[in-house]
Every structure is written in structure tokens, then in C-alpha cells.
PDB file of N, CA and C in Angstrom:
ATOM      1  N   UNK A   1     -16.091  17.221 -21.278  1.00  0.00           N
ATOM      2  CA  UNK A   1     -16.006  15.780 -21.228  1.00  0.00           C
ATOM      3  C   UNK A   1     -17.363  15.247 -20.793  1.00  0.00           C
ATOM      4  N   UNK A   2     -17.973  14.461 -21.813  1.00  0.00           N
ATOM      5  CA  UNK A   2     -18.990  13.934 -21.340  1.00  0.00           C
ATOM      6  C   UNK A   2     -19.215  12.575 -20.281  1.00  0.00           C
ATOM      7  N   UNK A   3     -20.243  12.632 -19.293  1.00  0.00           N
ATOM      8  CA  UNK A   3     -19.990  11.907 -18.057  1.00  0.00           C
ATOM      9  C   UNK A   3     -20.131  10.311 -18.669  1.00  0.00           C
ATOM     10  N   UNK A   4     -19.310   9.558 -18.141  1.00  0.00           N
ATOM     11  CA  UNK A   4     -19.494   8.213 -18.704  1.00  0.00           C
ATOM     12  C   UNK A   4     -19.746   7.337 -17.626  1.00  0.00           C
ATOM     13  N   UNK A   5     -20.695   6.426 -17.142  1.00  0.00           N
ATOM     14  CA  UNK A   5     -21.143   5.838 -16.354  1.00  0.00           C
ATOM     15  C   UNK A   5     -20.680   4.444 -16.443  1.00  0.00           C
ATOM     16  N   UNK A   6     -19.567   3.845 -15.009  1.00  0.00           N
ATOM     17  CA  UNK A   6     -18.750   2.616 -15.009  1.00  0.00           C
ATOM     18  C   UNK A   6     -19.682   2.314 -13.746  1.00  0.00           C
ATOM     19  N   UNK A   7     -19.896   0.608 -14.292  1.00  0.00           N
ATOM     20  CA  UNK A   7     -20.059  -0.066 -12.769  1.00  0.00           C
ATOM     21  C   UNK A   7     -19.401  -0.230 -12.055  1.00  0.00           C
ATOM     22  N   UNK A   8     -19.277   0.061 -10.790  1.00  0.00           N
ATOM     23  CA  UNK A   8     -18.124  -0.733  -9.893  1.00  0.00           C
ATOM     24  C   UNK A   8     -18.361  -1.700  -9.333  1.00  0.00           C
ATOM     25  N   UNK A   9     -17.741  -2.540  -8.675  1.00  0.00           N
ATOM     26  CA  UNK A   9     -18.376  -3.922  -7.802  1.00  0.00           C
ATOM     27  C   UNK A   9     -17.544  -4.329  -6.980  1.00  0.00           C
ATOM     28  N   UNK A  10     -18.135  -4.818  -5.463  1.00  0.00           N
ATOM     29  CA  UNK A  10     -17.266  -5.113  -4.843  1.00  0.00           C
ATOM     30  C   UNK A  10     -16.212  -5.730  -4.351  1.00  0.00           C
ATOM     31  N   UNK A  11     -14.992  -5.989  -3.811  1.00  0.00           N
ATOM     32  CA  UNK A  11     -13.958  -6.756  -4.227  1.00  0.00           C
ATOM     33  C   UNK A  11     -13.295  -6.314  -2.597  1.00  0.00           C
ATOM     34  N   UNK A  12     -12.573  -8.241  -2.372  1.00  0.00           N
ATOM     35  CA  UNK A  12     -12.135  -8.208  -1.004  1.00  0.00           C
ATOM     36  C   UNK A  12     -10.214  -7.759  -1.611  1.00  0.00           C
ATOM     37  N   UNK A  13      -9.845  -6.728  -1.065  1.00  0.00           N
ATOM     38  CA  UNK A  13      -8.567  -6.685  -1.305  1.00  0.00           C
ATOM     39  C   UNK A  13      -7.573  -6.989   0.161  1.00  0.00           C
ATOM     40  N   UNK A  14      -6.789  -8.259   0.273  1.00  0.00           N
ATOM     41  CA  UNK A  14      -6.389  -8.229   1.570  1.00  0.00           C
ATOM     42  C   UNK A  14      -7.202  -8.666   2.570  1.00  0.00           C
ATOM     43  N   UNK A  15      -6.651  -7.607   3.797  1.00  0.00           N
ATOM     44  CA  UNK A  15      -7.834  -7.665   4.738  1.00  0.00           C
ATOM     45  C   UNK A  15      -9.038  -6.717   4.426  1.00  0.00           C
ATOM     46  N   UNK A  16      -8.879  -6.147   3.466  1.00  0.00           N
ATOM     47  CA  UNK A  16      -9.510  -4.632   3.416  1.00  0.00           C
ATOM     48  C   UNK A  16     -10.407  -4.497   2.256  1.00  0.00           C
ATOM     49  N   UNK A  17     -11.879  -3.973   2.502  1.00  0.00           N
ATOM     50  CA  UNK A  17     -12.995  -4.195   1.083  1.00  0.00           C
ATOM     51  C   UNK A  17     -12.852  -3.098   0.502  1.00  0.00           C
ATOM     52  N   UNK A  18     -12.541  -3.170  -1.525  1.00  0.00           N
ATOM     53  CA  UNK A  18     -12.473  -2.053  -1.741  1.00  0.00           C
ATOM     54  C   UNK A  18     -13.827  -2.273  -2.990  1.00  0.00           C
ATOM     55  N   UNK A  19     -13.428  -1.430  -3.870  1.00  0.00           N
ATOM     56  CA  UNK A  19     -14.652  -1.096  -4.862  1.00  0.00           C
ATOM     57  C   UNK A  19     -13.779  -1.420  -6.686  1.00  0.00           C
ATOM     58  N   UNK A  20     -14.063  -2.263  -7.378  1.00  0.00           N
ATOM     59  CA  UNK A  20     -13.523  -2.555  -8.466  1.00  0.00           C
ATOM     60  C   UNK A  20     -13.714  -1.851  -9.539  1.00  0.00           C
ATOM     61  N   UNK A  21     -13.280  -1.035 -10.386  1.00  0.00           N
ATOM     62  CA  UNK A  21     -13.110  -0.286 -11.506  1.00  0.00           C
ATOM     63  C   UNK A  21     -13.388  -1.756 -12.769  1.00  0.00           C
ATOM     64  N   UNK A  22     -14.098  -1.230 -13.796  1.00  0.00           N
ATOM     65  CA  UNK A  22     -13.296  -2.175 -14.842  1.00  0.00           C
ATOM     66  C   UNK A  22     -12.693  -1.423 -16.062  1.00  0.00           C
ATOM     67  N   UNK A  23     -12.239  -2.765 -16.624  1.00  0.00           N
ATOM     68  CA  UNK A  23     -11.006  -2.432 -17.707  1.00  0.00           C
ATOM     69  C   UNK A  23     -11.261  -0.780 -18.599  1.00  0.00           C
ATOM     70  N   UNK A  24     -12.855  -1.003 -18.569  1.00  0.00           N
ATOM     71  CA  UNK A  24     -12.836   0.026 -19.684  1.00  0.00           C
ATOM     72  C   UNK A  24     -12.432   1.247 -19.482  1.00  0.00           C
ATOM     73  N   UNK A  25     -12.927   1.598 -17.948  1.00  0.00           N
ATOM     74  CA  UNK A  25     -12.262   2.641 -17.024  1.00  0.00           C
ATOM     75  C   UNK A  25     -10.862   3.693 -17.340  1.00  0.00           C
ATOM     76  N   UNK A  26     -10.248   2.307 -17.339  1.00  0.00           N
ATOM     77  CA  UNK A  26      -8.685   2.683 -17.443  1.00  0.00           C
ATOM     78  C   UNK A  26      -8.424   2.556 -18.914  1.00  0.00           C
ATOM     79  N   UNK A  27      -9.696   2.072 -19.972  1.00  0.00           N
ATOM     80  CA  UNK A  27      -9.173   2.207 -21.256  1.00  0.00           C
ATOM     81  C   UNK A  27      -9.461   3.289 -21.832  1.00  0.00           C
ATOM     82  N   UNK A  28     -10.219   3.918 -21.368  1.00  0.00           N
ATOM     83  CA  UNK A  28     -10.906   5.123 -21.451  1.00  0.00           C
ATOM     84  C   UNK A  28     -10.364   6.458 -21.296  1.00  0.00           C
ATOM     85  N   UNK A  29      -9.814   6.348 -19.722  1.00  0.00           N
ATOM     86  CA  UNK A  29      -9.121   7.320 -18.799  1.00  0.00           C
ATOM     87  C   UNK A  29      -7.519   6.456 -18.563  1.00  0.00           C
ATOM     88  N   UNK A  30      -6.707   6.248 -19.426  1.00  0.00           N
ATOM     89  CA  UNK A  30      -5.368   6.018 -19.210  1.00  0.00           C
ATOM     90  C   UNK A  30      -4.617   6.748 -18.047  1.00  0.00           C
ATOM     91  N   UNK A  31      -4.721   8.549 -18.071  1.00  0.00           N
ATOM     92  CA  UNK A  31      -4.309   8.837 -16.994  1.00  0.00           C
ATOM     93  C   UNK A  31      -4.140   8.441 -15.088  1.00  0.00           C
ATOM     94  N   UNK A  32      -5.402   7.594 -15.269  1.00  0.00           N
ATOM     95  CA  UNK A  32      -5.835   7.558 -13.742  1.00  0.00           C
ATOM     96  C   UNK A  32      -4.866   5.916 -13.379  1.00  0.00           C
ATOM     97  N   UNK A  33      -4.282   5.445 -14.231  1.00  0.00           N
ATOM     98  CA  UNK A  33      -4.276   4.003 -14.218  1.00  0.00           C
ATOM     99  C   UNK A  33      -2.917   4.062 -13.442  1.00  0.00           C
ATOM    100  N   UNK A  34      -3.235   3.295 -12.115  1.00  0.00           N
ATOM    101  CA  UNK A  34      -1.953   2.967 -10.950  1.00  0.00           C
ATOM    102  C   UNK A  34      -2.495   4.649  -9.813  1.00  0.00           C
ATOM    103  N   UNK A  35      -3.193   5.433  -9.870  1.00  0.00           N
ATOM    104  CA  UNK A  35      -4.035   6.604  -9.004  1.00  0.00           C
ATOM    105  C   UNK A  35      -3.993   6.280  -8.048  1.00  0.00           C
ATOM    106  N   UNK A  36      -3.925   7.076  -6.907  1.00  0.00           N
ATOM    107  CA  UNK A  36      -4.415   6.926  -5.464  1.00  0.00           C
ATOM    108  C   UNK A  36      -5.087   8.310  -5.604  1.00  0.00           C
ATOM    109  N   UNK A  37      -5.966   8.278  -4.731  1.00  0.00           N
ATOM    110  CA  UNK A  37      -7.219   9.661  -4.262  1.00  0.00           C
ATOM    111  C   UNK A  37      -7.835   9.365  -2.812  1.00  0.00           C
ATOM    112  N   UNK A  38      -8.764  10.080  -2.827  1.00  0.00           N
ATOM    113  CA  UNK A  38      -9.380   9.861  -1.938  1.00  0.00           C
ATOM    114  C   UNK A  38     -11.398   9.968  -2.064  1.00  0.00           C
ATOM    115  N   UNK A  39     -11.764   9.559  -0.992  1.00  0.00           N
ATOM    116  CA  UNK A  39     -13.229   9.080  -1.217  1.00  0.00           C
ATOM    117  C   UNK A  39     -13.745  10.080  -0.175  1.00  0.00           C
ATOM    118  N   UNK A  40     -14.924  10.828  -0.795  1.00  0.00           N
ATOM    119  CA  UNK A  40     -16.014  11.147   0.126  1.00  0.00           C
ATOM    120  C   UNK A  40     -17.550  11.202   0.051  1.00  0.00           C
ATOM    121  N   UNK A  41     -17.988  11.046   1.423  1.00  0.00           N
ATOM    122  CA  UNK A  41     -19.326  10.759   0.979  1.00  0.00           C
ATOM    123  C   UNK A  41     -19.898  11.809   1.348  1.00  0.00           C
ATOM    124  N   UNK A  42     -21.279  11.963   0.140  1.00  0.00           N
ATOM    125  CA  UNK A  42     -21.996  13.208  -0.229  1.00  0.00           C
ATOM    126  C   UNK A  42     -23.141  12.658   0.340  1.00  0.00           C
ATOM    127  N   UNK A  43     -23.802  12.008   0.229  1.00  0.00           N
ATOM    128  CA  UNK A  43     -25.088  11.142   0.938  1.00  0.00           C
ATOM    129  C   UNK A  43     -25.237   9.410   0.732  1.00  0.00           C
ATOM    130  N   UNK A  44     -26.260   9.020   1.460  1.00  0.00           N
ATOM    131  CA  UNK A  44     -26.268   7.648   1.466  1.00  0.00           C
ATOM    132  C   UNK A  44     -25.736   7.082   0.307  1.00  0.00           C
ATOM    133  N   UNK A  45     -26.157   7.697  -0.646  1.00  0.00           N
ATOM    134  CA  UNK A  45     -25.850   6.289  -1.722  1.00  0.00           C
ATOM    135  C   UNK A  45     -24.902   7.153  -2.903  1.00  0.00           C
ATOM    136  N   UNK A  46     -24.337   8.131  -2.315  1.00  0.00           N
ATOM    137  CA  UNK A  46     -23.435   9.394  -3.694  1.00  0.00           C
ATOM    138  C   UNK A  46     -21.968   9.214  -2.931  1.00  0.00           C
ATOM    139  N   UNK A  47     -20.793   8.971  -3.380  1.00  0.00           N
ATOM    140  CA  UNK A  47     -19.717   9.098  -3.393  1.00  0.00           C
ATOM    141  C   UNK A  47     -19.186   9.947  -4.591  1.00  0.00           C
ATOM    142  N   UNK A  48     -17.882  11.125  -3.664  1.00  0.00           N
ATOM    143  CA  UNK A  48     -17.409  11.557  -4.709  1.00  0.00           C
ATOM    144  C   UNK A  48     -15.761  11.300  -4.722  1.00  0.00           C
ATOM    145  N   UNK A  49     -15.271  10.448  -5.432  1.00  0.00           N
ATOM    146  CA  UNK A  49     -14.118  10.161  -5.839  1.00  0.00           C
ATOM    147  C   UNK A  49     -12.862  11.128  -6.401  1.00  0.00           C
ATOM    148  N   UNK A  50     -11.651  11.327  -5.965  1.00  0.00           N
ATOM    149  CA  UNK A  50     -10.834  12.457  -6.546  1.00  0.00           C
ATOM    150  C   UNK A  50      -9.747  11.019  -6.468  1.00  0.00           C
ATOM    151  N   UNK A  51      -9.232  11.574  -7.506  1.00  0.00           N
ATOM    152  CA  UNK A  51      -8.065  10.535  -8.389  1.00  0.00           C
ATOM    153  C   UNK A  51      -6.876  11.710  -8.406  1.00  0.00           C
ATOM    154  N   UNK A  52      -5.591  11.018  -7.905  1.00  0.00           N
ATOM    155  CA  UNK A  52      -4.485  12.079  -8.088  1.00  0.00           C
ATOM    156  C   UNK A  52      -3.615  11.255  -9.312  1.00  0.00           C
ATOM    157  N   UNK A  53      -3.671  11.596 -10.887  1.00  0.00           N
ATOM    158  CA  UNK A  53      -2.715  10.436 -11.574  1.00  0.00           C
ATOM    159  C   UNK A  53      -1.053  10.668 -10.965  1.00  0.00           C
ATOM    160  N   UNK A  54      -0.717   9.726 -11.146  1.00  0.00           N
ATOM    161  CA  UNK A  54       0.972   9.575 -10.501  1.00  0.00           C
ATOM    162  C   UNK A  54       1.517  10.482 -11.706  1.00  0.00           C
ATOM    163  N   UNK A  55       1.072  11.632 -12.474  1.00  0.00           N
ATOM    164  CA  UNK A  55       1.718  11.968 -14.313  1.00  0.00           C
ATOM    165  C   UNK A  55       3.296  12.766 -13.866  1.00  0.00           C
ATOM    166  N   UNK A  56       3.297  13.215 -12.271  1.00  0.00           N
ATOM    167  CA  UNK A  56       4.856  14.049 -12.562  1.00  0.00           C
ATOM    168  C   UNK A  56       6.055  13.262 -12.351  1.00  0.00           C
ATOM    169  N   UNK A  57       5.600  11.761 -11.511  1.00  0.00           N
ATOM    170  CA  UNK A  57       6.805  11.206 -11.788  1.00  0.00           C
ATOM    171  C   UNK A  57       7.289  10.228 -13.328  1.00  0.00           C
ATOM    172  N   UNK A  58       6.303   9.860 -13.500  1.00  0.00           N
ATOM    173  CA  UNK A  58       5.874   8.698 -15.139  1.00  0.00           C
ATOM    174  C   UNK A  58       6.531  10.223 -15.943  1.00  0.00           C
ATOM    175  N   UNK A  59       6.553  11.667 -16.264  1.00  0.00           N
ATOM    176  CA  UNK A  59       6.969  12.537 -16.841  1.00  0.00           C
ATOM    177  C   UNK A  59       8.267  12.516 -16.882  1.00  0.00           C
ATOM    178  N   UNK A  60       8.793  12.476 -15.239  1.00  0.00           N
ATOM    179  CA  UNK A  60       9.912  12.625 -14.666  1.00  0.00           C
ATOM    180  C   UNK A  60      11.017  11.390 -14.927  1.00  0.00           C
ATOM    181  N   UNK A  61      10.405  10.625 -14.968  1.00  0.00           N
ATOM    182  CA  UNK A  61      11.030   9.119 -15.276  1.00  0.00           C
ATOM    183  C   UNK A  61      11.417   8.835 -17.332  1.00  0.00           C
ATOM    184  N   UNK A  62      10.064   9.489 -17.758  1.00  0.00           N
ATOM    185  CA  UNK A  62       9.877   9.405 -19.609  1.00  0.00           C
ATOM    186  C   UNK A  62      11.143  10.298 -20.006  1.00  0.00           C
ATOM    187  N   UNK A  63      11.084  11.604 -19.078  1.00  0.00           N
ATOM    188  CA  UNK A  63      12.233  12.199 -19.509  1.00  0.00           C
ATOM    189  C   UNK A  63      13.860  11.908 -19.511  1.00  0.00           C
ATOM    190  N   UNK A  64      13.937  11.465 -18.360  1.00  0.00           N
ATOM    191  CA  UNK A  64      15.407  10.781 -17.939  1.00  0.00           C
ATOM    192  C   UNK A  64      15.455   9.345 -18.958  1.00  0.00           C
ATOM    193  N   UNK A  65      14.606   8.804 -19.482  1.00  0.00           N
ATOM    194  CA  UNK A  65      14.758   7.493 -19.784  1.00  0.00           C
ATOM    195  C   UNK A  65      14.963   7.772 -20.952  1.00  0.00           C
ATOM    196  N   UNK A  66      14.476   8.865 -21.303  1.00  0.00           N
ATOM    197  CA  UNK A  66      14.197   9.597 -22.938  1.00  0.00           C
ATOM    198  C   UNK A  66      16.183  10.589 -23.442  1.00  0.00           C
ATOM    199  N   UNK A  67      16.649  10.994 -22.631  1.00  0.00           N
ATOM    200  CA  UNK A  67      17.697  11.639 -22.112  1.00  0.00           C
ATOM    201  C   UNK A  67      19.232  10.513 -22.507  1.00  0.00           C
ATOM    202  N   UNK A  68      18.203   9.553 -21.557  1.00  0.00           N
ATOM    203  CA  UNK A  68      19.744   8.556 -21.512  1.00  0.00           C
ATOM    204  C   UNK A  68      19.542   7.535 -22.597  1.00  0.00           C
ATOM    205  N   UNK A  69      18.299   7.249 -23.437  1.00  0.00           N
ATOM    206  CA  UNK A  69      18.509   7.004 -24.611  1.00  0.00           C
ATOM    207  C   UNK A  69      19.150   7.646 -25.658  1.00  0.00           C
ATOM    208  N   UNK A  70      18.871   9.070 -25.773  1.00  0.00           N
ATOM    209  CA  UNK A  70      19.829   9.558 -26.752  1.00  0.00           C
ATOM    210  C   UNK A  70      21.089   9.531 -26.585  1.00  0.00           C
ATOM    211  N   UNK A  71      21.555   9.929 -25.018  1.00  0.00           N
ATOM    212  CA  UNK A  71      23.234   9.864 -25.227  1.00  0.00           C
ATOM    213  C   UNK A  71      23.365   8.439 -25.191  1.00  0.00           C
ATOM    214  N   UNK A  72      22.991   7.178 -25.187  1.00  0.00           N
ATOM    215  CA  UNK A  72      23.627   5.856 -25.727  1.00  0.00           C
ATOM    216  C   UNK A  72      23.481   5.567 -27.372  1.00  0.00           C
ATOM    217  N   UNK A  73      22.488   6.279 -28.094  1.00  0.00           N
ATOM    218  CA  UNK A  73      22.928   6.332 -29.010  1.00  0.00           C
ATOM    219  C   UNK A  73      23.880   7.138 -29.451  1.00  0.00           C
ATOM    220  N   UNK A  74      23.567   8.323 -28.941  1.00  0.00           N
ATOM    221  CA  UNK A  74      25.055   8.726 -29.379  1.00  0.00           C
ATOM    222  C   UNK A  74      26.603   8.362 -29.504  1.00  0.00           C
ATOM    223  N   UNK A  75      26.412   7.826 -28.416  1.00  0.00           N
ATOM    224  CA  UNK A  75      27.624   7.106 -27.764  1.00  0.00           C
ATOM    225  C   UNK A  75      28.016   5.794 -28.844  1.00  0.00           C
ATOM    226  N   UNK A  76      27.119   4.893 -29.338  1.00  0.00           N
ATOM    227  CA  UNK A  76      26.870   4.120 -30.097  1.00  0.00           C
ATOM    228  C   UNK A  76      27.550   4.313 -31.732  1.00  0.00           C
ATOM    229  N   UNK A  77      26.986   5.479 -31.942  1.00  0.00           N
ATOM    230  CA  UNK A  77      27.299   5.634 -33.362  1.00  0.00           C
ATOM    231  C   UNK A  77      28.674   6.300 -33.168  1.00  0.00           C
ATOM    232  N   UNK A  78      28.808   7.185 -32.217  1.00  0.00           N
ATOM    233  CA  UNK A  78      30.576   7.552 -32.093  1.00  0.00           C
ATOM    234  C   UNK A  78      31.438   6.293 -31.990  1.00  0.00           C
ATOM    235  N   UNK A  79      31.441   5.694 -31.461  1.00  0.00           N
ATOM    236  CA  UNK A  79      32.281   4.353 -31.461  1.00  0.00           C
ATOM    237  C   UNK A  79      31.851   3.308 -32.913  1.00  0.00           C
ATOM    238  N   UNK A  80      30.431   3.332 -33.483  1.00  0.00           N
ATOM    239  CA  UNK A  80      30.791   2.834 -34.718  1.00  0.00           C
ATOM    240  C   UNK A  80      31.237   3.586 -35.823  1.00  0.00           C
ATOM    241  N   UNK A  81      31.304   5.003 -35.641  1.00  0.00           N
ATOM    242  CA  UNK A  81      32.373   5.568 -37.023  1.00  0.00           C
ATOM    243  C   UNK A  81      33.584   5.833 -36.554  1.00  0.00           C
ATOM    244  N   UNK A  82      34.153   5.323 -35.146  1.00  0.00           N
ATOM    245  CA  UNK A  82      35.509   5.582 -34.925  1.00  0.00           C
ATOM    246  C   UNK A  82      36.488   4.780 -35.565  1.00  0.00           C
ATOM    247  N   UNK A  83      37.141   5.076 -36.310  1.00  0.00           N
ATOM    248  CA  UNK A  83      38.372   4.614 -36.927  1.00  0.00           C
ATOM    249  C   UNK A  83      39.448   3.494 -36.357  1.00  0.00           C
ATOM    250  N   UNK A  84      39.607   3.909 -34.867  1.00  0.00           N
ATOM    251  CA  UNK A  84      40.625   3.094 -33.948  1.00  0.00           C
ATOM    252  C   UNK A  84      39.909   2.374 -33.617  1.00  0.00           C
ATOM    253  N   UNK A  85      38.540   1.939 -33.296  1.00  0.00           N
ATOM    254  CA  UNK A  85      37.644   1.235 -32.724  1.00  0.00           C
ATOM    255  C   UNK A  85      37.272   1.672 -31.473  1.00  0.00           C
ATOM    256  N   UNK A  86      37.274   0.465 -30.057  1.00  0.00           N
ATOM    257  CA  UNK A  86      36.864   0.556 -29.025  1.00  0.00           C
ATOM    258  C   UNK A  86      38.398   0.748 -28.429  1.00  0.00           C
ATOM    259  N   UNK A  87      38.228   1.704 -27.583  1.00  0.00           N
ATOM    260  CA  UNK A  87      39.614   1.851 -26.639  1.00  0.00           C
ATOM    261  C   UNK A  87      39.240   1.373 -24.894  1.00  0.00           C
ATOM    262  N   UNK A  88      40.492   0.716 -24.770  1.00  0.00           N
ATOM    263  CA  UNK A  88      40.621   0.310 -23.411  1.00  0.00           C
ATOM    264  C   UNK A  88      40.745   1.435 -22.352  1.00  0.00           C
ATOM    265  N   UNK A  89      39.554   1.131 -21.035  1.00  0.00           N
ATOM    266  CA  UNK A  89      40.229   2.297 -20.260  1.00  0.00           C
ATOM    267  C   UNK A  89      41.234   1.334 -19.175  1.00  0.00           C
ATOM    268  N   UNK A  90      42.457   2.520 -19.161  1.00  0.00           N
ATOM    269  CA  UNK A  90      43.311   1.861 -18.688  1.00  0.00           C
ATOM    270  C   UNK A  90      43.535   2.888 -17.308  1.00  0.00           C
ATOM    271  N   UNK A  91      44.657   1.648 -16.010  1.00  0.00           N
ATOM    272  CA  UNK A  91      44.825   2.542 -14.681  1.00  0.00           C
ATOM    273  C   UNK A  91      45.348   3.946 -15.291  1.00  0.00           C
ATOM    274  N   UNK A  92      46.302   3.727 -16.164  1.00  0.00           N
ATOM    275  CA  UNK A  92      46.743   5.660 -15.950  1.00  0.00           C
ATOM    276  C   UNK A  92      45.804   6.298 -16.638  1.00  0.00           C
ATOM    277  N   UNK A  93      44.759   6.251 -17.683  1.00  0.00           N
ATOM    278  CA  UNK A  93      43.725   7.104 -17.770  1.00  0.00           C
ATOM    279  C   UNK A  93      43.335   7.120 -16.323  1.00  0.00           C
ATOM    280  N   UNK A  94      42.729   6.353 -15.554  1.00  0.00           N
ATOM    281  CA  UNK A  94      41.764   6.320 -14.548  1.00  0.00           C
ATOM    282  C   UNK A  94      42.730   7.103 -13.383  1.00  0.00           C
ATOM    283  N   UNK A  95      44.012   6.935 -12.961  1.00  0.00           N
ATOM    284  CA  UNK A  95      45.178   8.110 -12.620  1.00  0.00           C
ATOM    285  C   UNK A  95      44.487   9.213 -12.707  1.00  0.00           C
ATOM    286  N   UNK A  96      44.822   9.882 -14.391  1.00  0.00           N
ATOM    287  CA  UNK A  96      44.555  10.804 -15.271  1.00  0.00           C
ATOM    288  C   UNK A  96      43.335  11.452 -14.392  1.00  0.00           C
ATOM    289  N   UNK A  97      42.145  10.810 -14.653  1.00  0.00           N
ATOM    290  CA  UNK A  97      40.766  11.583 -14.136  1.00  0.00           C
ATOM    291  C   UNK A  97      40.620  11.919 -12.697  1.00  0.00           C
ATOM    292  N   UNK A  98      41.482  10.852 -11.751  1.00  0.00           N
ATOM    293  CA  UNK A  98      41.916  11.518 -10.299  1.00  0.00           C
ATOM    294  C   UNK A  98      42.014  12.758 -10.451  1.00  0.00           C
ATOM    295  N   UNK A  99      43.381  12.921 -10.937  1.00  0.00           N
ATOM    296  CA  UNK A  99      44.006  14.269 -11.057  1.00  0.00           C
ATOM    297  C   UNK A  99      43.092  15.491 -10.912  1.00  0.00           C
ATOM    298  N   UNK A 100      42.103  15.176 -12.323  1.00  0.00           N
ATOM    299  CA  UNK A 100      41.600  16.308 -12.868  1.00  0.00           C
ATOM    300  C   UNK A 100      40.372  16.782 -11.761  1.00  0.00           C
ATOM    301  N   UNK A 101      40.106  15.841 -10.916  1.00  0.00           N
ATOM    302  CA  UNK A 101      38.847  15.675 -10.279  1.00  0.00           C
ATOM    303  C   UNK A 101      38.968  15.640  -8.991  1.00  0.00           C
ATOM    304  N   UNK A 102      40.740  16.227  -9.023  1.00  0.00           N
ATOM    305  CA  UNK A 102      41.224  16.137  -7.366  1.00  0.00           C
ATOM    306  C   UNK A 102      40.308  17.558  -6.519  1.00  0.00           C
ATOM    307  N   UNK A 103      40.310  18.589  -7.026  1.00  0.00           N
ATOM    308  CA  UNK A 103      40.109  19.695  -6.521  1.00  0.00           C
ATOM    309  C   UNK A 103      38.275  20.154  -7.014  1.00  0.00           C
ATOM    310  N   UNK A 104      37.789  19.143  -7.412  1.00  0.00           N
ATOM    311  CA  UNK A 104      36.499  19.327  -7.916  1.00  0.00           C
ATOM    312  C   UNK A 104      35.451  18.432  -6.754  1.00  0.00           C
ATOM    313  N   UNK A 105      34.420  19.762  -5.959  1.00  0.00           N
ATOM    314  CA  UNK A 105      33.998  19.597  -4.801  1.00  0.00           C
ATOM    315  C   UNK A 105      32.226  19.551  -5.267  1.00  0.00           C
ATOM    316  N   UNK A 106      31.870  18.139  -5.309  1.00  0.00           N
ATOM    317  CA  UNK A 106      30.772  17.738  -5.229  1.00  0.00           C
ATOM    318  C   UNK A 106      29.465  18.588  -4.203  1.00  0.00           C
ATOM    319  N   UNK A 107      28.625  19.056  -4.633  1.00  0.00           N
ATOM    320  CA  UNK A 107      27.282  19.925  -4.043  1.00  0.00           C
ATOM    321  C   UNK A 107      26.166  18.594  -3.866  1.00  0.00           C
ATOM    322  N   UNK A 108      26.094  18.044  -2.844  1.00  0.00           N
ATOM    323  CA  UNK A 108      24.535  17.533  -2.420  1.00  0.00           C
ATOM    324  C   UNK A 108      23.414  18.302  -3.040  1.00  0.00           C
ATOM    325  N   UNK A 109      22.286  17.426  -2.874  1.00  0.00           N
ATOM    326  CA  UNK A 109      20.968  18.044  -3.397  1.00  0.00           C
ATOM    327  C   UNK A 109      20.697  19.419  -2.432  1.00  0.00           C
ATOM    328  N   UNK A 110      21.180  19.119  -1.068  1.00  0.00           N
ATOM    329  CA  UNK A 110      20.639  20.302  -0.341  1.00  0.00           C
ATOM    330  C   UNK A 110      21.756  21.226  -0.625  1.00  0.00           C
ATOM    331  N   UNK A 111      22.661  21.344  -0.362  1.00  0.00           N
ATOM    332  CA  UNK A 111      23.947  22.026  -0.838  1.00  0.00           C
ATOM    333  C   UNK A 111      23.349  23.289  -2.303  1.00  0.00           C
ATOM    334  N   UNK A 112      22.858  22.690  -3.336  1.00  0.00           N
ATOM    335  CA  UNK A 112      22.843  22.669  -4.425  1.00  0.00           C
ATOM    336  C   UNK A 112      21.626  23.963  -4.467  1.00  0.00           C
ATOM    337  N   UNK A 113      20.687  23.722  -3.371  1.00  0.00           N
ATOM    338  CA  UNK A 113      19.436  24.105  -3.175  1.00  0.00           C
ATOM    339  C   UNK A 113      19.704  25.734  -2.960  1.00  0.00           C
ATOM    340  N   UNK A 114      20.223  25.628  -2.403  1.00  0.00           N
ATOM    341  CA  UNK A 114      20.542  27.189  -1.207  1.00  0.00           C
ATOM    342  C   UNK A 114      20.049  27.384  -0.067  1.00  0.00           C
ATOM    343  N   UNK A 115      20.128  28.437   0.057  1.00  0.00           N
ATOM    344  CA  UNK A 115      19.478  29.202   1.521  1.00  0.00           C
ATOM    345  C   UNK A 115      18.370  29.119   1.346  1.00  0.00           C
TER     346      UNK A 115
END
């Protein structure tokens, strides 16, 4: 990757002075965009910047969002080629799933984890 040279400039954020990126930055380097890192200084006038991108939750989130889009379509097109149409859920279905779900013992995340 060849080094690409951004101005930064200074900027009051809050109470607190930070250092301004511009647009091209982040048009450039999409990954880094919404980053926290950290700053250190190498000598008077050299800073070296480390950027952590946020990519495992934006992954973590694309996937689940990606997940529960398909089963609503799915869900979608099963109810538009169903024949009977839309069915009511009714108390004795909702009875019904008591039942089945009487003896079925929910695991927490830690539970789930193990030893």
C-alpha cells in the first residue's frame, strides 16, 4: 500500500482539542471510518497513529441482519403460496406451545459456555 499523505487540522471537540481527518481519508480507507486507536509520540513533530476499525462487530451485526433477512423472506413467500392464507394464532395454539415448552430448560450465555 502506497503511503498517502492527508492533512490534518486542528479542531475544538467539546472540552477537548482533537486533530481533523478529511473526507478523503475515510474515502479512501472506508475501514477506519467510526475507529478509535491510540496516539504516540515518536519525536517533536512525528506522531504515530494506530486505528482499531470497529470490523468484528459491523461483521457481527451484517451477519445477523443478513440471517434475519432471509428467514423473513422466507417466511414471506411461505405465506404468499399458502393456500389457506394467513392463520390466526389463537389461546389454545399458544396453550399448545406451553405444553411443549413445559419441560424445555433454557441455558444462559454462561451456562451455555462451560467450565
Amino acid at each position: 500500500m502506497a503511503a498517502s499523505p492527508y492533512r490534518v487540522t486542528p479542531a475544538r471537540i467539546g472540552n477537548s482539542a482533537g486533530l481533523r481527518l478529511p473526507a478523503a481519508f475515510y474515502r479512501d480507507h472506508p475501514q477506519f471510518n467510526g475507529a478509535a486507536g491510540h496516539v504516540e509520540v515518536l519525536a517533536d513533530n512525528i506522531l504515530l497513529m494506530r486505528l482499531e476499525p470497529p470490523e468484528a462487530d459491523e461483521q457481527e451485526a451484517e451477519g445477523d441482519s443478513l440471517m434475519l433477512g432471509l428467514f423473513l423472506d422466507y417466511l414471506s413467500r411461505q405465506a404468499l403460496e399458502s393456500n389457506a392464507g394467513p392463520c390466526i394464532y389463537t389461546e389454545a395454539m399458544a396453550a399448545d406451545d406451553e405444553d411443549l415448552l413445559a419441560d424445555v430448560a433454557l441455558e444462559t450465555g454462561e451456562e451455555a459456555a462451560g467450565p
